[in-house]
C-alpha atoms as a PDB file:
ATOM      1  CA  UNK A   1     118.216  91.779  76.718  1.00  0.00           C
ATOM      2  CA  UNK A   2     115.647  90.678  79.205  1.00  0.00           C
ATOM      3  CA  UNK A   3     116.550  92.672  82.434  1.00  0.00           C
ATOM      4  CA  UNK A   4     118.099  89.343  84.343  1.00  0.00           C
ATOM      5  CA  UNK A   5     121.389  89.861  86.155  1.00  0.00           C
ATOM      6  CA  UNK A   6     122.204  93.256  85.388  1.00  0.00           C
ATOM      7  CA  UNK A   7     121.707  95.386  89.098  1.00  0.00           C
ATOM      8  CA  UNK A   8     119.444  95.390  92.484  1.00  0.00           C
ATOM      9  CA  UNK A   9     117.426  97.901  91.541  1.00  0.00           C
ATOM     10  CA  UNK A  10     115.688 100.253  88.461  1.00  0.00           C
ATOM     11  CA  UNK A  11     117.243 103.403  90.332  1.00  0.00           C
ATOM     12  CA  UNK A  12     119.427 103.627  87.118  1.00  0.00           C
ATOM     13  CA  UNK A  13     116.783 104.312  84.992  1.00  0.00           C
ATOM     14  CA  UNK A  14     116.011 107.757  84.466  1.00  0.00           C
ATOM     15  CA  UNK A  15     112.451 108.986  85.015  1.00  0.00           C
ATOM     16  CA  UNK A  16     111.132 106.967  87.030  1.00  0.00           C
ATOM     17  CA  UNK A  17     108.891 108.330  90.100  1.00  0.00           C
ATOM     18  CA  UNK A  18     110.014 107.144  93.534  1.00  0.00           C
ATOM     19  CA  UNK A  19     107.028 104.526  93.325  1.00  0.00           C
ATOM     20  CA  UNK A  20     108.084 103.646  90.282  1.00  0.00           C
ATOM     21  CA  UNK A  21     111.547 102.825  91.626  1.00  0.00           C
ATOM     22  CA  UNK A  22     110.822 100.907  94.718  1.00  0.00           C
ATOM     23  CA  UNK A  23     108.235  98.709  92.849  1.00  0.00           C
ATOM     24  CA  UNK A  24     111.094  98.496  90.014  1.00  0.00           C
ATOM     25  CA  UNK A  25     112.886  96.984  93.367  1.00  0.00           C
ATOM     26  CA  UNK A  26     110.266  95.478  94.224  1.00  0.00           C
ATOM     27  CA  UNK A  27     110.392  93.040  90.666  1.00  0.00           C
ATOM     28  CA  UNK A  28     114.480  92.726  91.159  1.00  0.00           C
ATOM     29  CA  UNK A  29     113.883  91.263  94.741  1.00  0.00           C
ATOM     30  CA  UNK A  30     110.684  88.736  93.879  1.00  0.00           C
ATOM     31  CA  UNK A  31     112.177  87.843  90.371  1.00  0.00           C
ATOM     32  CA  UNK A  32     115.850  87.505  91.855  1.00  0.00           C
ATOM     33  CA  UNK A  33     116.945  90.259  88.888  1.00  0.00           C
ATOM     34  CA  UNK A  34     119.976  91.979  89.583  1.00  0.00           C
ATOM     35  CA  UNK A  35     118.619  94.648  87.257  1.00  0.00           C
ATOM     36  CA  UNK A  36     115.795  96.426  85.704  1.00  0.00           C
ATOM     37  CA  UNK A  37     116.268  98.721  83.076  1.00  0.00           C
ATOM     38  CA  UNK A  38     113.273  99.304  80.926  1.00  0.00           C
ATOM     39  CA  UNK A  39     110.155 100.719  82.756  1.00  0.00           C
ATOM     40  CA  UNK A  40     107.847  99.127  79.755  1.00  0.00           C
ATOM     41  CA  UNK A  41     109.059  96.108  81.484  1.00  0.00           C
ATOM     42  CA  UNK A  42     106.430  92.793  81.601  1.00  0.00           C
ATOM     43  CA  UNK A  43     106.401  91.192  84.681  1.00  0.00           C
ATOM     44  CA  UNK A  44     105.518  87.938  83.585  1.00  0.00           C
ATOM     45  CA  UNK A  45     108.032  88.301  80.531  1.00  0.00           C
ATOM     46  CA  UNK A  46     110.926  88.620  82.710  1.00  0.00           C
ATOM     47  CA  UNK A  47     110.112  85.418  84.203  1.00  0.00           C
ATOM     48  CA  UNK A  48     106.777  85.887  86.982  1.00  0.00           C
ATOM     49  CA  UNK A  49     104.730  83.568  87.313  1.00  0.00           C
ATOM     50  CA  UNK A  50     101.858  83.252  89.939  1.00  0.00           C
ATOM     51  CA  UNK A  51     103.793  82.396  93.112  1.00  0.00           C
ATOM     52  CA  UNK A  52     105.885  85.159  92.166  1.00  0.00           C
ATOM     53  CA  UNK A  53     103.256  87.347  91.419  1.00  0.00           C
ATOM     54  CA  UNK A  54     102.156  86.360  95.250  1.00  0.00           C
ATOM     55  CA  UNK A  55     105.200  87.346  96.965  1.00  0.00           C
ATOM     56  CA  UNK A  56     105.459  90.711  94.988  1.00  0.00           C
ATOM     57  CA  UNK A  57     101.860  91.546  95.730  1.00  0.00           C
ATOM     58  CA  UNK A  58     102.826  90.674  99.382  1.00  0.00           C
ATOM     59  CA  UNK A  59     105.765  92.628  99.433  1.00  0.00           C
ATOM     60  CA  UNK A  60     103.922  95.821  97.862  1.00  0.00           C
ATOM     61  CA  UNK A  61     101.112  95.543 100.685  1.00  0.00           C
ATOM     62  CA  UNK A  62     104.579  95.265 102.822  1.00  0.00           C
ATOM     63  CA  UNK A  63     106.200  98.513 101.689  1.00  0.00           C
ATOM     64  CA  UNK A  64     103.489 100.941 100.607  1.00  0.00           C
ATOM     65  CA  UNK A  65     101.280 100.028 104.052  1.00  0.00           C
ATOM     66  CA  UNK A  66      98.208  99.171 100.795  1.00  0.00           C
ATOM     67  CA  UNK A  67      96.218  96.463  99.926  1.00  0.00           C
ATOM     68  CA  UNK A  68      96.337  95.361  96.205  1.00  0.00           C
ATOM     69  CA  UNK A  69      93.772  93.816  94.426  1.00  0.00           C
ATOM     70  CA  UNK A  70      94.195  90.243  93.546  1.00  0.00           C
ATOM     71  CA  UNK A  71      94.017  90.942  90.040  1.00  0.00           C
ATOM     72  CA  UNK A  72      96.439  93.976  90.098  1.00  0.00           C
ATOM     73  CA  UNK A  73      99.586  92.426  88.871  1.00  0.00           C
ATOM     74  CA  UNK A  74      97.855  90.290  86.314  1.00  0.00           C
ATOM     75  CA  UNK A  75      96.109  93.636  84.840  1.00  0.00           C
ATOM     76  CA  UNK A  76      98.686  95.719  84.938  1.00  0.00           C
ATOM     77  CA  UNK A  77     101.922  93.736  84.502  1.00  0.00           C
ATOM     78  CA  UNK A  78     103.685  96.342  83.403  1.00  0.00           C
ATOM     79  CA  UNK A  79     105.949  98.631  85.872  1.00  0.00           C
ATOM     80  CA  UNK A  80     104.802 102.070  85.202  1.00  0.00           C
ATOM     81  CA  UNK A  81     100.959 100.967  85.126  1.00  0.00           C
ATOM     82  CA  UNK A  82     101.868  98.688  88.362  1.00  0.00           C
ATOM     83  CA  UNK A  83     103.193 102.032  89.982  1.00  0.00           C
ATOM     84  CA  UNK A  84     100.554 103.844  88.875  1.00  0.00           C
ATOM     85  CA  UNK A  85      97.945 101.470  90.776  1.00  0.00           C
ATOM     86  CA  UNK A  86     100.009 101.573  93.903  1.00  0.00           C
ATOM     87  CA  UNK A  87      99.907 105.645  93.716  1.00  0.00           C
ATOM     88  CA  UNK A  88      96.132 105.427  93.287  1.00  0.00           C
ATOM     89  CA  UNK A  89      95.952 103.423  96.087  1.00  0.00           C
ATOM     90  CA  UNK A  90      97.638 105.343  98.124  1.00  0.00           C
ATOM     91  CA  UNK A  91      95.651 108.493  97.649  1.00  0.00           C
ATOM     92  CA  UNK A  92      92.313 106.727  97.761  1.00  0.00           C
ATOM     93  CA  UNK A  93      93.446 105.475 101.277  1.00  0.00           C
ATOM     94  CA  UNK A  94      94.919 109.065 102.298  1.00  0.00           C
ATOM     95  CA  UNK A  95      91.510 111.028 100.936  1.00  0.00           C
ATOM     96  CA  UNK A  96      90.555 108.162 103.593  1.00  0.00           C
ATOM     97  CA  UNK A  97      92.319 109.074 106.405  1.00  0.00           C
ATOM     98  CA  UNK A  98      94.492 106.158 106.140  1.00  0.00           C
ATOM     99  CA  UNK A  99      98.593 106.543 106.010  1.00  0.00           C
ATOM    100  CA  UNK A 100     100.208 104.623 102.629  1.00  0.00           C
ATOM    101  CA  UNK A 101     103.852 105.497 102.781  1.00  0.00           C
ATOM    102  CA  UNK A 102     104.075 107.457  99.040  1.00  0.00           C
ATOM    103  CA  UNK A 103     106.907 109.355  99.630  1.00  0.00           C
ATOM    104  CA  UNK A 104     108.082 112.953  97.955  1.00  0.00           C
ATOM    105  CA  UNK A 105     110.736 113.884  95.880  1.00  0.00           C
ATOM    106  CA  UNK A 106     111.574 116.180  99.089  1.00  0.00           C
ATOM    107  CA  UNK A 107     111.212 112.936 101.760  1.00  0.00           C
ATOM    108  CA  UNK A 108     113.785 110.824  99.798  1.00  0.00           C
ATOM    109  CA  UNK A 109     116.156 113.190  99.685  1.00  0.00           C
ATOM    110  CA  UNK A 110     116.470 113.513 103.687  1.00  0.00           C
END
């Protein structure tokens, strides 16, 4: 199975963090998925490419109020490691003083 037309989202798989999830969104959206549901996931295996890889980097910057590093979906194509960056990134920019919008286990639920 490679993770095409199966859902909108990788809410269904269990473990994820909440970055993890709305990166695993993220993919669905730029890669037109319906579904992800393994967060070992490739990017590039599911069908990115580098215009693809664009837009999701865009869309990332979008939602997390970051800036990625070119390079960051090329070196870490996979969704966990992805998240991972965007989590560093956002407490690098709130040790900062800066606001990324990393949100709680206690935030989502209101």
């Amino acid at each position: 199975m490679d993770g095409r037309n199966q859902m909108g989202s990788s809410k269904s798989i269990p473990g994820l963090t909440i970055t993890e999830e709305k990166v695993g969104a993220l993919w669905c959206e730029s890669l037109q998925l319906t579904r992800l549901d393994d967060p070992s996931a490739n990017f590039f295996e599911l069908g990115g490419d580098s215009m693809t890889m664009v837009m999701l980097e865009f869309r990332i910057n979008e939602e997390f109020g970051i800036l990625l590093p070119a390079n960051a979906v090329l070196s870490t194509p996979g969704l966990r490691e992805l998240s991972a960056t965007v989590d560093s990134l956002i407490d690098r920019g709130a040790q900062n003083g800066l606001s990324g919008t990393r949100a709680t286990s206690e935030e989502s639920a209101m």
